[in-house]
PDB file of N, CA and C in Angstrom:
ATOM      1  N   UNK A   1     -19.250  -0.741  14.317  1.00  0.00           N
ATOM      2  CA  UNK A   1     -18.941  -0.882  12.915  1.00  0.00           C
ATOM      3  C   UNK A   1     -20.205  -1.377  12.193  1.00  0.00           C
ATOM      4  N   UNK A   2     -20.557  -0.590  11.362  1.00  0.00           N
ATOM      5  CA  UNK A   2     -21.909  -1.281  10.551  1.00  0.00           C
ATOM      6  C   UNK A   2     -21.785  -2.576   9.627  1.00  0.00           C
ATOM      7  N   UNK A   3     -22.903  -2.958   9.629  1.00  0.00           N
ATOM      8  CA  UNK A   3     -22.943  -4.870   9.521  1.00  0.00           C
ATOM      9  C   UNK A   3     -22.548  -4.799   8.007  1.00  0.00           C
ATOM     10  N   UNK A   4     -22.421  -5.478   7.592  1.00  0.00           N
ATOM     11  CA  UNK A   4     -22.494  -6.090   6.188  1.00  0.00           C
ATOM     12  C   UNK A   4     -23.775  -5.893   4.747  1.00  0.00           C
ATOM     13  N   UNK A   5     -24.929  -6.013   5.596  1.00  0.00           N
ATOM     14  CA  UNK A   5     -25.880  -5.440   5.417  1.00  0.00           C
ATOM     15  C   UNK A   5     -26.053  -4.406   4.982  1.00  0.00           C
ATOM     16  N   UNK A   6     -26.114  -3.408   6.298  1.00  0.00           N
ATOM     17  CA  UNK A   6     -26.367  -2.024   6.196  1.00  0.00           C
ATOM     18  C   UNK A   6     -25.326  -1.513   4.826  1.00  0.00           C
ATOM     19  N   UNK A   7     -23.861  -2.207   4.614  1.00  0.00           N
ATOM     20  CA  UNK A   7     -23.027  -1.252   3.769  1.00  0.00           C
ATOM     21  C   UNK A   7     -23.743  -1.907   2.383  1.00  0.00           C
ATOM     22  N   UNK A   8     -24.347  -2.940   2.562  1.00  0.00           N
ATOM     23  CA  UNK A   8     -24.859  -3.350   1.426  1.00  0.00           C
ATOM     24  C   UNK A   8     -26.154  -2.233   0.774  1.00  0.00           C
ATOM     25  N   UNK A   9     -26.888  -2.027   1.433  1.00  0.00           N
ATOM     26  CA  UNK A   9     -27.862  -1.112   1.548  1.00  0.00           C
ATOM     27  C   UNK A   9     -27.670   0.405   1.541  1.00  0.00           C
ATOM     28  N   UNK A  10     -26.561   0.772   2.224  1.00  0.00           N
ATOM     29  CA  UNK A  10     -26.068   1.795   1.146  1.00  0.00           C
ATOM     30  C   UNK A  10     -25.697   2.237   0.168  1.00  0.00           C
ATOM     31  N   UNK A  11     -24.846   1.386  -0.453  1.00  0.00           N
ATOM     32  CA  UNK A  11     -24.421   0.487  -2.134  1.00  0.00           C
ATOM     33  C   UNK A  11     -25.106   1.151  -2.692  1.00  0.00           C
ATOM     34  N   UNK A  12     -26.478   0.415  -2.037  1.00  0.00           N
ATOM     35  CA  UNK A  12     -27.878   0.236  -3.135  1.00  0.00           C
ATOM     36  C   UNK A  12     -28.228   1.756  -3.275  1.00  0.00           C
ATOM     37  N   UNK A  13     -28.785   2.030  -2.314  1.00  0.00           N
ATOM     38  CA  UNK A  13     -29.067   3.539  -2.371  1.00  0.00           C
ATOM     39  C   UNK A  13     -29.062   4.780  -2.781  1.00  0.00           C
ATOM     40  N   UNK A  14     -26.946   4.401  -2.889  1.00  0.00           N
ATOM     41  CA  UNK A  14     -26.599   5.583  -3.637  1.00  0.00           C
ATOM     42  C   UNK A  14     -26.223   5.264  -4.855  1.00  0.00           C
ATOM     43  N   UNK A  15     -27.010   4.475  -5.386  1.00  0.00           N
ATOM     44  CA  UNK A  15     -27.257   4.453  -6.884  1.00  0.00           C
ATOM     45  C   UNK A  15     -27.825   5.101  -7.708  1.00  0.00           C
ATOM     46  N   UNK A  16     -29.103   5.520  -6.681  1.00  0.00           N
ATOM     47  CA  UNK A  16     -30.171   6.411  -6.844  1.00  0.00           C
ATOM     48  C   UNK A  16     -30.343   7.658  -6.538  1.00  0.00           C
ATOM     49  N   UNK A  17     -29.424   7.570  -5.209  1.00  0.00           N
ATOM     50  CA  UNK A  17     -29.557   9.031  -4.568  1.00  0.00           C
ATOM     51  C   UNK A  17     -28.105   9.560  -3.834  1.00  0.00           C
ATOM     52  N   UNK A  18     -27.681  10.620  -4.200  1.00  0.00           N
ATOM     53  CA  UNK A  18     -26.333  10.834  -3.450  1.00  0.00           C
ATOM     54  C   UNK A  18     -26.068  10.136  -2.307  1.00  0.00           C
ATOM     55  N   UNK A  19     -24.628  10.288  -1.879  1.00  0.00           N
ATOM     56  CA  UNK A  19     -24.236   8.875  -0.698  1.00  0.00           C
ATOM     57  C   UNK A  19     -25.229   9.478   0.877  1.00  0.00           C
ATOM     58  N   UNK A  20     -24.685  10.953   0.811  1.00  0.00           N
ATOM     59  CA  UNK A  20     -25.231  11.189   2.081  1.00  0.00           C
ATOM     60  C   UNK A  20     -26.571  11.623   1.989  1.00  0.00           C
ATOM     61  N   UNK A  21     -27.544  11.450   1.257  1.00  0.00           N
ATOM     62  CA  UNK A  21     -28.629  11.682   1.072  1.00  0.00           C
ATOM     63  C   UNK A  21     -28.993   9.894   1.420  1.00  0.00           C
ATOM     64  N   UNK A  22     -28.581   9.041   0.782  1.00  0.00           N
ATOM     65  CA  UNK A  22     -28.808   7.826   1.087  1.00  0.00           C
ATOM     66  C   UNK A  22     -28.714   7.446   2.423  1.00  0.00           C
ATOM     67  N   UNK A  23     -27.388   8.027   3.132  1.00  0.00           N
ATOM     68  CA  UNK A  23     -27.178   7.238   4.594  1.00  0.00           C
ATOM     69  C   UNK A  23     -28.735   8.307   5.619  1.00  0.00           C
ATOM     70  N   UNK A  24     -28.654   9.549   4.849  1.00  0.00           N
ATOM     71  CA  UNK A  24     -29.986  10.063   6.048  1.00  0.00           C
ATOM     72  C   UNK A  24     -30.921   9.061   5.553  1.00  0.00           C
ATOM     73  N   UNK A  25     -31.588   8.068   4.388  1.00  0.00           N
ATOM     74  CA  UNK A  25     -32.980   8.482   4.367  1.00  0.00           C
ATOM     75  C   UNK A  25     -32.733   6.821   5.194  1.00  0.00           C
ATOM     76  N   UNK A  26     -31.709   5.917   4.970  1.00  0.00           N
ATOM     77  CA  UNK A  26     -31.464   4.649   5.757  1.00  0.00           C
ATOM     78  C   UNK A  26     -31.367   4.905   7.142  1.00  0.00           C
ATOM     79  N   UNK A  27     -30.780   6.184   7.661  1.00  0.00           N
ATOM     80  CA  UNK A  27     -30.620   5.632   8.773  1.00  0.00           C
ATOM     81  C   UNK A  27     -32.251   6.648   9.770  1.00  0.00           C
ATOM     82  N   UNK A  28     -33.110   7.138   8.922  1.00  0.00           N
ATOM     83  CA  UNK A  28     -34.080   7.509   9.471  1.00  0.00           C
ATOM     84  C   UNK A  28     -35.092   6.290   9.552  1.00  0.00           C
ATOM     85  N   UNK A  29     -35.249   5.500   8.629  1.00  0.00           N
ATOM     86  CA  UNK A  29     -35.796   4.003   8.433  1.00  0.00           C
ATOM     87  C   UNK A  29     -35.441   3.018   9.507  1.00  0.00           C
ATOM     88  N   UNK A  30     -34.415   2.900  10.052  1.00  0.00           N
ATOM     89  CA  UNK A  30     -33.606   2.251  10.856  1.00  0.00           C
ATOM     90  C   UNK A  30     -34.039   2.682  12.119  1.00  0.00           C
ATOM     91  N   UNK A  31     -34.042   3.785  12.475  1.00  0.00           N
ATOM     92  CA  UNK A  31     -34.112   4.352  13.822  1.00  0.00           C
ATOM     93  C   UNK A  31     -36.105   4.268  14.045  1.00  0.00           C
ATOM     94  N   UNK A  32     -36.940   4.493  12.980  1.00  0.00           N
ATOM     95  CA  UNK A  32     -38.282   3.963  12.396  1.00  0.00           C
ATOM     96  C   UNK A  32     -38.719   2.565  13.013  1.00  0.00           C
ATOM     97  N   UNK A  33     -37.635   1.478  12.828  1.00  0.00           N
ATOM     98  CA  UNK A  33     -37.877   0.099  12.665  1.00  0.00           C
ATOM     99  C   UNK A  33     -37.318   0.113  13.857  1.00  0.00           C
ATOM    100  N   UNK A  34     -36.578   0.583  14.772  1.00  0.00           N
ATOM    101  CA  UNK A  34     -35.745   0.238  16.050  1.00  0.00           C
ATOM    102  C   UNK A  34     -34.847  -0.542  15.444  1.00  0.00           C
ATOM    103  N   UNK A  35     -33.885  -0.617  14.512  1.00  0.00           N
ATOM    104  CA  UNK A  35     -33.107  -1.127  13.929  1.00  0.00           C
ATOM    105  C   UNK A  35     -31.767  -0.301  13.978  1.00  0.00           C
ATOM    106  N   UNK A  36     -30.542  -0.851  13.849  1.00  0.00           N
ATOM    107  CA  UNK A  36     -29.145   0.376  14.020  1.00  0.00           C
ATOM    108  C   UNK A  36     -28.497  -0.456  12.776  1.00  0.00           C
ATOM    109  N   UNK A  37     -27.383   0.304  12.082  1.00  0.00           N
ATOM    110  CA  UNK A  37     -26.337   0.101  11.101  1.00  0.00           C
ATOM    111  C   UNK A  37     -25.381  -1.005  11.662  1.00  0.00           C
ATOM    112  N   UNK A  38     -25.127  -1.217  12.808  1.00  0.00           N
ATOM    113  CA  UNK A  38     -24.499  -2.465  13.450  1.00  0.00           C
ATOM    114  C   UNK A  38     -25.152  -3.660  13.747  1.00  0.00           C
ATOM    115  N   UNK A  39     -26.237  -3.740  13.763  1.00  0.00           N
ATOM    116  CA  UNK A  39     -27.119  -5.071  13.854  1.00  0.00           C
ATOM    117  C   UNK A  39     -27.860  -5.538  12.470  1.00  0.00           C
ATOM    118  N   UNK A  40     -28.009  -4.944  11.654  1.00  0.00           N
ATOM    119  CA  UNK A  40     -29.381  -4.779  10.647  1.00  0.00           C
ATOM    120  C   UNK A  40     -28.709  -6.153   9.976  1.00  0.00           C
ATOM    121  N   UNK A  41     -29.467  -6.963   9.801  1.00  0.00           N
ATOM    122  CA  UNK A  41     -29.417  -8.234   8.478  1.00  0.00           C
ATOM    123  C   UNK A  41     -30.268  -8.308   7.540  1.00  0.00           C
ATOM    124  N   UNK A  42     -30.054  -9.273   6.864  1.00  0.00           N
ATOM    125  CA  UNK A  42     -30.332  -8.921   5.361  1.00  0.00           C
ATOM    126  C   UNK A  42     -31.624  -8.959   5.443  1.00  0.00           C
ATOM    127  N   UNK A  43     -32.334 -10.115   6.297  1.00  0.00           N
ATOM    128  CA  UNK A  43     -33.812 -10.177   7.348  1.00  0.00           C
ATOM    129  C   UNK A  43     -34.215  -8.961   7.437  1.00  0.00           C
ATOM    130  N   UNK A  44     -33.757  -8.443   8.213  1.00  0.00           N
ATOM    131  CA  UNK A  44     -34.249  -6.868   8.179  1.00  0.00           C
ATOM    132  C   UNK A  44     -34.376  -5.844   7.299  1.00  0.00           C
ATOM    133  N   UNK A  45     -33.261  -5.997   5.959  1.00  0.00           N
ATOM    134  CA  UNK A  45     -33.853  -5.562   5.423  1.00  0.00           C
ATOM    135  C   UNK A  45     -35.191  -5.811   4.287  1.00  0.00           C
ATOM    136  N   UNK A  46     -35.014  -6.984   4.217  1.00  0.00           N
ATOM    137  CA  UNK A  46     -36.271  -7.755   3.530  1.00  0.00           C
ATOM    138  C   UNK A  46     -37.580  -7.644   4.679  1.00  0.00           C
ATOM    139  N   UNK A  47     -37.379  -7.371   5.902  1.00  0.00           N
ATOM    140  CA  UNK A  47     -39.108  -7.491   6.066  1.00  0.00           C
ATOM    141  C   UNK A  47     -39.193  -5.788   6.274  1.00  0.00           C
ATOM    142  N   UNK A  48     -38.273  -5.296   6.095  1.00  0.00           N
ATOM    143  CA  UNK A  48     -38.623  -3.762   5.584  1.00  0.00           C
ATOM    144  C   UNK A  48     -39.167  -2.650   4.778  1.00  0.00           C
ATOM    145  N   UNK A  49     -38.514  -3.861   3.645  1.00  0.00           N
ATOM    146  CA  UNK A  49     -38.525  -3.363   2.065  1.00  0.00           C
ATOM    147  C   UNK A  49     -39.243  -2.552   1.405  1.00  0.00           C
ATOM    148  N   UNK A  50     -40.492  -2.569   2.475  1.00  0.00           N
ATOM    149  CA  UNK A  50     -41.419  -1.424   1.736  1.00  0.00           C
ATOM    150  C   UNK A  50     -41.431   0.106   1.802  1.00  0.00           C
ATOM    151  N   UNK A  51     -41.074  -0.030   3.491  1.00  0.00           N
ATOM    152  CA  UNK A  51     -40.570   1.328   4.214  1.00  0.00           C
ATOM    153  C   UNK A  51     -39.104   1.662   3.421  1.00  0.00           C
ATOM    154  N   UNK A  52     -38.196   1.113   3.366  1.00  0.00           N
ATOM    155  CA  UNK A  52     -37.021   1.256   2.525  1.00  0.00           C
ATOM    156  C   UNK A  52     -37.130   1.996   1.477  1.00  0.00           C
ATOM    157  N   UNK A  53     -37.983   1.025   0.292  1.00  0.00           N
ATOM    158  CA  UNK A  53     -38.594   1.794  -1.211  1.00  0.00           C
ATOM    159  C   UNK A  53     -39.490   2.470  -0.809  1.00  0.00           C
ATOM    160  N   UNK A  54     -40.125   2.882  -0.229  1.00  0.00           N
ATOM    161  CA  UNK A  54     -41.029   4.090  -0.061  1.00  0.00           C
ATOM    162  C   UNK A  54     -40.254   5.652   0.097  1.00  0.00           C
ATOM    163  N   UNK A  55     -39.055   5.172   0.951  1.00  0.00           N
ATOM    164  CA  UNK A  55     -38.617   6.011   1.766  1.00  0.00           C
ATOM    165  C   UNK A  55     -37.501   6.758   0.176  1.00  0.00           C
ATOM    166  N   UNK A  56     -37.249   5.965  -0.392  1.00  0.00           N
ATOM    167  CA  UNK A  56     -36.104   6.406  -1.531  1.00  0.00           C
ATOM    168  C   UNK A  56     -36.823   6.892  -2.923  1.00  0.00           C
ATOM    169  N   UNK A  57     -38.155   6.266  -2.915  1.00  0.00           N
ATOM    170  CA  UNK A  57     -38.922   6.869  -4.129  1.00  0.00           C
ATOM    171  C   UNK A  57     -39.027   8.325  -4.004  1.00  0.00           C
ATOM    172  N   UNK A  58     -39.740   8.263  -2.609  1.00  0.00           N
ATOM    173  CA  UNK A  58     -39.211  10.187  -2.941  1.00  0.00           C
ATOM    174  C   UNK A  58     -38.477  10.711  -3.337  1.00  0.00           C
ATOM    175  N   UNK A  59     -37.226  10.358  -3.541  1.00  0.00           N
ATOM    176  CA  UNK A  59     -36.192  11.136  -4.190  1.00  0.00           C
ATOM    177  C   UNK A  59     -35.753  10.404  -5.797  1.00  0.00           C
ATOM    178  N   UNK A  60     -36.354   9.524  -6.069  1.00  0.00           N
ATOM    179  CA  UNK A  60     -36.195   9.397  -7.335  1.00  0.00           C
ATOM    180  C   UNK A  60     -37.822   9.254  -8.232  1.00  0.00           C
ATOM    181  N   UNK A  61     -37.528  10.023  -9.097  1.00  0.00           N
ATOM    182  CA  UNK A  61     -38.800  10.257 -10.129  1.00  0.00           C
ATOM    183  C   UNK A  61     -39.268   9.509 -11.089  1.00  0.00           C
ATOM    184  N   UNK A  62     -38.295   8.665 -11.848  1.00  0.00           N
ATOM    185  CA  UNK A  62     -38.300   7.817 -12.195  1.00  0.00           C
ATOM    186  C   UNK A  62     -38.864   6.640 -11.978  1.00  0.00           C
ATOM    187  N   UNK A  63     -39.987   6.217 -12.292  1.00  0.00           N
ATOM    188  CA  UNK A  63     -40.760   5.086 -11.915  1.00  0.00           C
ATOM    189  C   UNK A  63     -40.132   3.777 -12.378  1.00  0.00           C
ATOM    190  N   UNK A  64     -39.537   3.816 -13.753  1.00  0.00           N
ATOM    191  CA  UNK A  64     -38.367   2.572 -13.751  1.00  0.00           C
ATOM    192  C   UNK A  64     -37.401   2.315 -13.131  1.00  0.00           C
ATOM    193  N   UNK A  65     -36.763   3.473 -12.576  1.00  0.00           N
ATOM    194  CA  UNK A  65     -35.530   3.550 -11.309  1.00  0.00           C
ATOM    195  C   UNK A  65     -36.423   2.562  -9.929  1.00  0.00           C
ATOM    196  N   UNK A  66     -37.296   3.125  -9.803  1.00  0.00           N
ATOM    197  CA  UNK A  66     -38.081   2.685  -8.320  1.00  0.00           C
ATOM    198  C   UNK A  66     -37.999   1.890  -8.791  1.00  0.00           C
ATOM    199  N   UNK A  67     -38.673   1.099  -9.666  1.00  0.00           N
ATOM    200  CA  UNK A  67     -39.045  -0.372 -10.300  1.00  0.00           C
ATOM    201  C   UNK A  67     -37.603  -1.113  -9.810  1.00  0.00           C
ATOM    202  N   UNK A  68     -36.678  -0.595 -10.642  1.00  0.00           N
ATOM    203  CA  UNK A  68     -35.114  -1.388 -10.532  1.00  0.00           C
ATOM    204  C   UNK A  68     -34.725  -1.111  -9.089  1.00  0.00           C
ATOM    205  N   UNK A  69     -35.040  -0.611  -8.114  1.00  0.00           N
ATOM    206  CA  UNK A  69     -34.649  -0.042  -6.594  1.00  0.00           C
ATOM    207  C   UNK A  69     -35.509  -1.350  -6.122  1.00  0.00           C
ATOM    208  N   UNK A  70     -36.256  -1.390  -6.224  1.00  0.00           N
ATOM    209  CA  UNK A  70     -36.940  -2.472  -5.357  1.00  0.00           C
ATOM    210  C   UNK A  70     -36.810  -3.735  -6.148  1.00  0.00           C
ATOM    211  N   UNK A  71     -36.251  -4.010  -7.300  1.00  0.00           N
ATOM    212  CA  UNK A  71     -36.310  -5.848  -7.653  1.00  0.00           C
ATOM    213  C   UNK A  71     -34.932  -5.823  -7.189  1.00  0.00           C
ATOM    214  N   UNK A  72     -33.917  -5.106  -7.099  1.00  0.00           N
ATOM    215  CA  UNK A  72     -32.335  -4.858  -6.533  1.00  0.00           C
ATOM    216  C   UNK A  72     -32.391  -4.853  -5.046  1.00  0.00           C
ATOM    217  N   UNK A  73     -33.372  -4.103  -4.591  1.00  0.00           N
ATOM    218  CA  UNK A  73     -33.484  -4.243  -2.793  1.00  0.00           C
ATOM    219  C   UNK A  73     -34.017  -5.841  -2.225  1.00  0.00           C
ATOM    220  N   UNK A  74     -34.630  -5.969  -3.019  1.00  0.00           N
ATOM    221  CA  UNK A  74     -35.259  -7.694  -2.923  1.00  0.00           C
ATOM    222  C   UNK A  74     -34.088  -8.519  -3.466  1.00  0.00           C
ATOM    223  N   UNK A  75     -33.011  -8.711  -4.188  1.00  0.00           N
ATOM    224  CA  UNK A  75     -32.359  -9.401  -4.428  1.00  0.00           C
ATOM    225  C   UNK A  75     -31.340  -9.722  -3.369  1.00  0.00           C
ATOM    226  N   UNK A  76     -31.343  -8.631  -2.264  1.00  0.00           N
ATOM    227  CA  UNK A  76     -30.072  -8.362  -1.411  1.00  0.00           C
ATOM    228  C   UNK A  76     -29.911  -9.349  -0.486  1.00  0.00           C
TER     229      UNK A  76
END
């Protein structure tokens, strides 16, 4: 069952980017970091964060979206 976290981090994601477009680009990041949807904490995703927003800017164009993706991914 995925952590608390991870559903948190999907939340986030598909704010920006359709749901299942979100769970591929998280769970390619995850598998990246040696990280899984059942372990991941909020730790993890904060010493991630860059690979995370890197990984989701590609799909959004919007440079104020990214902007708000990453002060929202840092708040988590």
């Amino acid at each position: 069952m995925p952590s608390p976290a991870y559903n948190s981090l999907v939340k986030l994601v598909s704010v920006y980017v359709d749901s299942k477009k979100a769970v591929e680009v998280i769970t390619r990041q995850l598998t990246a970091c040696n990280l899984n949807a059942d372990t991941i904490a909020t730790a993890d995703i904060k010493a991630n964060a860059l690979r995370f927003t890197t990984a989701c800017s590609l799909y959004v164009s919007d440079v104020s979206k990214r902007d708000e993706f990453k002060a929202k991914l840092a708040a988590l």
